[in-house]
N, C-alpha and C. Protein backbone atom coordinates (compact mmCIF):
# COMPACT_ATOMS: atom_id res chain seq x y z
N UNK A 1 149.50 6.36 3.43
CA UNK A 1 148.41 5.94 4.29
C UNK A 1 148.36 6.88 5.48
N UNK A 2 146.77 7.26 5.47
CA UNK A 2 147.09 7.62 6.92
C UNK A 2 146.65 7.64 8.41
N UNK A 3 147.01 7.75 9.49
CA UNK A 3 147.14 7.41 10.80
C UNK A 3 145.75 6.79 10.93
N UNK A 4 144.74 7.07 10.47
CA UNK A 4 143.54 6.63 10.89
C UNK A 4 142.95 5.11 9.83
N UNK A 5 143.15 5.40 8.82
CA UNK A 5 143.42 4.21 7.62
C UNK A 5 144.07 3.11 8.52
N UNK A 6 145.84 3.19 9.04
CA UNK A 6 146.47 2.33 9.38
C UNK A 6 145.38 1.76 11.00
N UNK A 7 145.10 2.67 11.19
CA UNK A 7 144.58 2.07 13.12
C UNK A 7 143.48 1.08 12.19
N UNK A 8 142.62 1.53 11.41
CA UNK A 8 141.29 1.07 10.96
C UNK A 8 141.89 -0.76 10.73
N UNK A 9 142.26 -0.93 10.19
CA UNK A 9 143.57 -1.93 9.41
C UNK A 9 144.00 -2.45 10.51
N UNK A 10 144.52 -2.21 11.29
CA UNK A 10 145.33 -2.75 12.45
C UNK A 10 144.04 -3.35 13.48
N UNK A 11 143.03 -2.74 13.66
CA UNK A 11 141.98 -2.98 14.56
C UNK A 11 141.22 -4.15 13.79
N UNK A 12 140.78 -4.54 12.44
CA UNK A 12 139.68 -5.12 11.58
C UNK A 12 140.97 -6.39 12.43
N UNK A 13 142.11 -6.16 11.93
CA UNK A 13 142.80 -7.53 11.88
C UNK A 13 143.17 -8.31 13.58
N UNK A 14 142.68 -7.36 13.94
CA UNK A 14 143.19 -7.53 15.51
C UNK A 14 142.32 -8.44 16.05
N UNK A 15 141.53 -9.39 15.41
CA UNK A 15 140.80 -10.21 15.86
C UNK A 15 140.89 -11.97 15.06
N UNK A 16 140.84 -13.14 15.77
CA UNK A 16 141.13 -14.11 14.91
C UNK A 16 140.70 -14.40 13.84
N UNK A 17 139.39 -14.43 13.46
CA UNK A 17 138.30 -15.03 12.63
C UNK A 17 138.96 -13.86 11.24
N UNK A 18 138.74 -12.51 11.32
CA UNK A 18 139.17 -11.71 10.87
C UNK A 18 140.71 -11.88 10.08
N UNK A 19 141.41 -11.97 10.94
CA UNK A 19 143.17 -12.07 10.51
C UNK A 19 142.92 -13.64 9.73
N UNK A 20 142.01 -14.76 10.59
CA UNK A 20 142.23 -16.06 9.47
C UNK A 20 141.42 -16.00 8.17
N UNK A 21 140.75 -14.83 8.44
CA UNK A 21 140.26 -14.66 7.07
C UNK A 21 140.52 -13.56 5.70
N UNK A 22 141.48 -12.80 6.51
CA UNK A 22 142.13 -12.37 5.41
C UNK A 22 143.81 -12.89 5.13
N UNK A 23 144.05 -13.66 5.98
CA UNK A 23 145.53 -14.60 5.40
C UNK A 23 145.02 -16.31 4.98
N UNK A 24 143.78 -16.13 4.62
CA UNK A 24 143.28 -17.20 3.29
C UNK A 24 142.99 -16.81 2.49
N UNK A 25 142.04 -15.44 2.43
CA UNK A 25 142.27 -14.98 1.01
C UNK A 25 143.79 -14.84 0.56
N UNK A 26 144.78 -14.34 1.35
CA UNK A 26 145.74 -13.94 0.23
C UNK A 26 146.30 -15.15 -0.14
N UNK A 27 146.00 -16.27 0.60
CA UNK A 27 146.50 -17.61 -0.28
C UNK A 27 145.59 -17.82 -1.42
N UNK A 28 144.22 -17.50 -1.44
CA UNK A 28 143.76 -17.78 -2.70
C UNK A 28 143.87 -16.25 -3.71
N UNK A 29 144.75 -15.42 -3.46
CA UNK A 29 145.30 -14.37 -4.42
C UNK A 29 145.74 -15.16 -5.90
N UNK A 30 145.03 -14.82 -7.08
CA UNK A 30 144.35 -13.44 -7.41
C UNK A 30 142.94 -14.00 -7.78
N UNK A 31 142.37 -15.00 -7.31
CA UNK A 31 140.87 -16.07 -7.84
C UNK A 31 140.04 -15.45 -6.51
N UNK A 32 140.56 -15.09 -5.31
CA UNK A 32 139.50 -14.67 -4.12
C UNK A 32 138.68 -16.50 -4.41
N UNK A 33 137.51 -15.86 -2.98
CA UNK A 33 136.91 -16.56 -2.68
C UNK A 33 135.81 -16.57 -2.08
N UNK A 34 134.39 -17.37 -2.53
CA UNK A 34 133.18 -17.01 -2.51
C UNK A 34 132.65 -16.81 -0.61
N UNK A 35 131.94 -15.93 -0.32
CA UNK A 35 131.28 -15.83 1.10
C UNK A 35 131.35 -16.81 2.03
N UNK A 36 130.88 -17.68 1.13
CA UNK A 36 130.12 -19.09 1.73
C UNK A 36 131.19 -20.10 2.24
N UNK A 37 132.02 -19.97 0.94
CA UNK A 37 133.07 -20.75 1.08
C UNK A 37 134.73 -20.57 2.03
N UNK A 38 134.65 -19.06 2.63
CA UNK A 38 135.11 -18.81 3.24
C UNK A 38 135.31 -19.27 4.90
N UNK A 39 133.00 -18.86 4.97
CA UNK A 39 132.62 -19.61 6.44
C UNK A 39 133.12 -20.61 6.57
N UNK A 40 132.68 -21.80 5.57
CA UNK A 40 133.10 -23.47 5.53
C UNK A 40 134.56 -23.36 5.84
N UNK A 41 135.09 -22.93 5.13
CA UNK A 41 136.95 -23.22 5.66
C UNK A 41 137.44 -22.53 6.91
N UNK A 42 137.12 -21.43 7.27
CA UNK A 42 137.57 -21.37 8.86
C UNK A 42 136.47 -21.66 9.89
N UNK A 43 134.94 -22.10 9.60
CA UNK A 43 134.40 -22.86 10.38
C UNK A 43 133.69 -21.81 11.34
N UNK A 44 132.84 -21.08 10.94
CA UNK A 44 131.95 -20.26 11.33
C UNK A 44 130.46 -19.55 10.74
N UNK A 45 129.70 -19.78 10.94
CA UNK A 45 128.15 -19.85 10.26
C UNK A 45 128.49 -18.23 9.21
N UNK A 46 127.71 -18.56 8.08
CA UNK A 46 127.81 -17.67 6.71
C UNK A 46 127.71 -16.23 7.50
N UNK A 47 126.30 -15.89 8.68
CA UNK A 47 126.06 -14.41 8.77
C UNK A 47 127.43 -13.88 9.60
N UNK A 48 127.85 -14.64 10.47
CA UNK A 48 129.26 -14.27 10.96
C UNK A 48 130.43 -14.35 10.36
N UNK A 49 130.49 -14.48 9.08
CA UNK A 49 131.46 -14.43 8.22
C UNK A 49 131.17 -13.24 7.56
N UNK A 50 129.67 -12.64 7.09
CA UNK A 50 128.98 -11.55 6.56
C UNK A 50 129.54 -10.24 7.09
N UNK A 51 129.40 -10.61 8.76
CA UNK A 51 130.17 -8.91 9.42
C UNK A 51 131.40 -9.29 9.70
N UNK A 52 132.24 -10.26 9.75
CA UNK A 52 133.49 -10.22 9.65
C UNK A 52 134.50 -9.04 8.16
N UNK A 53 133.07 -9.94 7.37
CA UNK A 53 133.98 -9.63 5.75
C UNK A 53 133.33 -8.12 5.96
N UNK A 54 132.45 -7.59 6.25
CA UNK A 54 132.15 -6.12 6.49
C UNK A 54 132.98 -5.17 7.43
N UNK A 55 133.61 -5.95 8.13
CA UNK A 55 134.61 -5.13 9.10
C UNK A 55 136.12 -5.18 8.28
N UNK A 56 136.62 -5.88 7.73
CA UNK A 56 137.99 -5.90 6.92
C UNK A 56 137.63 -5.11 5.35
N UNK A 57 135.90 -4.83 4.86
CA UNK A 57 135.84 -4.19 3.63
C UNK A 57 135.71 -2.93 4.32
N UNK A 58 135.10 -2.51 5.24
CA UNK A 58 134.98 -0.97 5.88
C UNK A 58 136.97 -0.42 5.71
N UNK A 59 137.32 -1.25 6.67
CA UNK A 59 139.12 -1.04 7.02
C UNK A 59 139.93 -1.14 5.27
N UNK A 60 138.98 -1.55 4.17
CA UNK A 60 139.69 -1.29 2.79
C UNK A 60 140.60 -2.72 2.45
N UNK A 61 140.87 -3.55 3.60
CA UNK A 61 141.71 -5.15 3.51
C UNK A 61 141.01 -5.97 2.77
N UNK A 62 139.43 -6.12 1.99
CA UNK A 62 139.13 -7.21 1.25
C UNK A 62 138.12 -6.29 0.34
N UNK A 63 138.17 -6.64 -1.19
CA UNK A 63 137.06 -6.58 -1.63
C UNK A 63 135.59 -7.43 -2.30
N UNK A 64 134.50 -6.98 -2.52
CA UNK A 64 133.72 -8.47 -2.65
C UNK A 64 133.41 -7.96 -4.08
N UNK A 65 133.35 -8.90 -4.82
CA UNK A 65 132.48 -8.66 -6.53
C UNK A 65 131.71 -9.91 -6.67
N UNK A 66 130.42 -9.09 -6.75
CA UNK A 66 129.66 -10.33 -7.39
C UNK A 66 129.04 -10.63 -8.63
N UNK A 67 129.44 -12.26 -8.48
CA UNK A 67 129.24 -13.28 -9.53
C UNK A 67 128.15 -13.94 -9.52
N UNK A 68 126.98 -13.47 -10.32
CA UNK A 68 125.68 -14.32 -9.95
C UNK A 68 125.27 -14.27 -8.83
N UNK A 69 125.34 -15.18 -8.19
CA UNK A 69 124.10 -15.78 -7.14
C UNK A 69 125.56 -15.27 -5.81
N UNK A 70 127.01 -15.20 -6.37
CA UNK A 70 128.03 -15.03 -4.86
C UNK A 70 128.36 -13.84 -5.20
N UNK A 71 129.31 -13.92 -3.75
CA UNK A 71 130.04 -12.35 -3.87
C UNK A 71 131.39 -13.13 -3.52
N UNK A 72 132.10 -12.55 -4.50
CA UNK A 72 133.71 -13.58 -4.31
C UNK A 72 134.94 -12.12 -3.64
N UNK A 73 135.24 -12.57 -2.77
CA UNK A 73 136.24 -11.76 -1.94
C UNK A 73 137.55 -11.82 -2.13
N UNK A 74 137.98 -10.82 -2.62
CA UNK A 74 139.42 -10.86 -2.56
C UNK A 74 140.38 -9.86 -1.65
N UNK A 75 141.53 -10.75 -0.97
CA UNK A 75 142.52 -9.39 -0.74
C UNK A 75 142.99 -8.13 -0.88
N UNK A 76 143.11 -7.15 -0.88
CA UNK A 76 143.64 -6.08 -1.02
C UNK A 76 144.96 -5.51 -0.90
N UNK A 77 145.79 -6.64 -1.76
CA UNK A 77 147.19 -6.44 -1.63
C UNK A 77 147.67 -4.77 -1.86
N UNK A 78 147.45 -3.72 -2.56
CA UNK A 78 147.46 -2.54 -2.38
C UNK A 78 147.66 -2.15 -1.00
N UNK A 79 146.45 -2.28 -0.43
CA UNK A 79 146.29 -1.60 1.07
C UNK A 79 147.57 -2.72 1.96
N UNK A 80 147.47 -3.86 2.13
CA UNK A 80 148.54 -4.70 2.79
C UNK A 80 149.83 -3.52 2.59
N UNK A 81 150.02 -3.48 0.80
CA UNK A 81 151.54 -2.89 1.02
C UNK A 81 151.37 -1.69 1.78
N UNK A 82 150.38 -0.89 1.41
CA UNK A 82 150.34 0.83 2.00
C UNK A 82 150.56 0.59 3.93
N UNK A 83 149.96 -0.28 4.03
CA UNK A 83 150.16 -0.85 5.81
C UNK A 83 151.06 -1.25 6.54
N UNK A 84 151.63 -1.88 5.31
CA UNK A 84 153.11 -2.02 5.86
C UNK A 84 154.30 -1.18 5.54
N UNK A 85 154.35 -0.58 4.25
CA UNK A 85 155.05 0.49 4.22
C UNK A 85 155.10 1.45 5.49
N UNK A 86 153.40 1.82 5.57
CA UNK A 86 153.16 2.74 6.71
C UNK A 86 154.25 2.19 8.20
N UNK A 87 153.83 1.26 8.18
CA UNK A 87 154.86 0.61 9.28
C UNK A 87 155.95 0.57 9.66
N UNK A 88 156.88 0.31 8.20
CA UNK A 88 158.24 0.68 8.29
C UNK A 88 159.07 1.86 7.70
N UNK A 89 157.91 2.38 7.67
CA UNK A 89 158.44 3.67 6.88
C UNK A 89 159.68 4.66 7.14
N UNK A 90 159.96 4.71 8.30
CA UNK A 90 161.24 5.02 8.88
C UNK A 90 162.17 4.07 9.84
N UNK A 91 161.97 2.94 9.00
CA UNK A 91 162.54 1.42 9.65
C UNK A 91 164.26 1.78 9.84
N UNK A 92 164.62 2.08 10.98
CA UNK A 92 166.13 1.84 11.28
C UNK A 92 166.46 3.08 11.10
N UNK A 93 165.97 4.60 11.63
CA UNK A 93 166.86 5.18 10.86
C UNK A 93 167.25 5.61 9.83
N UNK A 94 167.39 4.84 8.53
CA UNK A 94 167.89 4.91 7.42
C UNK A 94 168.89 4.29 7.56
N UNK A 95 169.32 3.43 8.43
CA UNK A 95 170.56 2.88 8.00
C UNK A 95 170.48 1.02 7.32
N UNK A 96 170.67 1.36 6.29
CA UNK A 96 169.86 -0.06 5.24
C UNK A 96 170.45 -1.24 5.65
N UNK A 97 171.93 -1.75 6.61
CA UNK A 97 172.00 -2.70 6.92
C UNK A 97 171.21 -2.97 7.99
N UNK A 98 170.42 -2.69 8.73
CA UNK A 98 169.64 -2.42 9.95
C UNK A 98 168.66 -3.76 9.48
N UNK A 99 167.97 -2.88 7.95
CA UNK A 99 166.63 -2.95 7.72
C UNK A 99 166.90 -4.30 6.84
N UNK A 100 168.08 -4.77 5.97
CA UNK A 100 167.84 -5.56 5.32
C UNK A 100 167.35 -6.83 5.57
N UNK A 101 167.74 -7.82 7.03
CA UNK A 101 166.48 -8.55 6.90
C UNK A 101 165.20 -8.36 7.05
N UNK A 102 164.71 -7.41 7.46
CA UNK A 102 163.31 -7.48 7.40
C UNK A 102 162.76 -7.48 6.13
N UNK A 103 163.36 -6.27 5.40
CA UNK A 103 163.04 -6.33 3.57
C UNK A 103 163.19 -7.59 2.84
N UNK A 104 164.19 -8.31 3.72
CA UNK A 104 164.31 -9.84 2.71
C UNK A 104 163.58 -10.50 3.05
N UNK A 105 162.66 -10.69 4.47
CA UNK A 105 162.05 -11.56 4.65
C UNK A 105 160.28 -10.77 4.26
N UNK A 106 160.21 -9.42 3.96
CA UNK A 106 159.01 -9.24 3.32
C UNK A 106 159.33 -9.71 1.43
N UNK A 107 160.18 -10.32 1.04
CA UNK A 107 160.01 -10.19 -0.62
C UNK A 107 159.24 -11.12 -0.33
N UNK A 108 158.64 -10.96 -1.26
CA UNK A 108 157.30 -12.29 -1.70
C UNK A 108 157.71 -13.74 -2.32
N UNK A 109 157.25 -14.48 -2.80
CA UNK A 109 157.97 -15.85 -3.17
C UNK A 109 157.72 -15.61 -4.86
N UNK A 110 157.24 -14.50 -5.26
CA UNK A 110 157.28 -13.97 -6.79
C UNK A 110 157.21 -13.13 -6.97
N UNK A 111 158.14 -12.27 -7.56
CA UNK A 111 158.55 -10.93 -8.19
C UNK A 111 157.71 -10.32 -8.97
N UNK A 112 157.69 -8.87 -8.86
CA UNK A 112 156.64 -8.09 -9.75
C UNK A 112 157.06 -8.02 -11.11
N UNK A 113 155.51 -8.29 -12.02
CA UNK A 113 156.40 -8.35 -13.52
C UNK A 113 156.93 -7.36 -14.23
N UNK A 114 156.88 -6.13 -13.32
CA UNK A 114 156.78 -4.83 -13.83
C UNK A 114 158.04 -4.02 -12.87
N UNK A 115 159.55 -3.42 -12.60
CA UNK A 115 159.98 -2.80 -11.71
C UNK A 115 158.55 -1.23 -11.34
N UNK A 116 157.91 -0.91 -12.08
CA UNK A 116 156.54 0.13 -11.28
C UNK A 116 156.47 -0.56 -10.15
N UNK A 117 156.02 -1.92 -9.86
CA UNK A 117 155.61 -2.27 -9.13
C UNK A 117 155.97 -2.22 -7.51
N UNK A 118 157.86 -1.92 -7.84
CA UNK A 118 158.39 -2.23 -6.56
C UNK A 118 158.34 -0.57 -5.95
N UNK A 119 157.94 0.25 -6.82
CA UNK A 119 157.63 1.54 -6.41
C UNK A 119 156.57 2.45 -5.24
């Protein structure tokens, strides 16, 4: 990732409506979730949910596909990892007892089915 990607990313999320709306999509990871139904759950009229979800798809954090009549949004777990990698990318030094809780408290609550994945 780079320097300008990560600020882009760091700035989309740097706002509430924004950050509560992309840490509900990743609870509804991997089904996303329709426009509409987004507004309704954090409680803000559809067109302000419209440039919200346009400021986190510009920054690459959500994508929308549409289904008929919606556009269903999902996370961008890709970019999450590239953001946070970016982040800790020279976490401690190199010295791995430093870093190990943080790595334990980023594993996820389910393992990739693939070791590619942890790559």
């Amino acid at each position: 990732m780079e320097l300008e990607a990560a600020i882009a990313a760091l700035a989309a999320l740097a706002q509430s409506t924004r950050l509560d709306t992309f840490r509900l999509l990743m609870r509804h990871e991997p089904e996303g979730l329709p426009a509409g139904e987004l507004a309704r759950l954090i409680g803000v009229p559809q067109n302000t949910m419209s440039a919200h979800l346009a400021i986190l798809s510009r920054a690459g954090l959500v994508k929308g596909e549409r289904h008929s009549r919606s556009i269903i949004y999902r996370a961008e777990i890709d970019a999450l990892r590239d953001l946070t990698l970016y982040l800790v990318k020279d976490c401690c030094g190199g010295s791995a007892e430093l870093c190990a809780p943080l790595i334990s408290a980023l594993t996820p609550c389910c393992a990739p089915s693939t070791p590619e994945k942890l790559q």
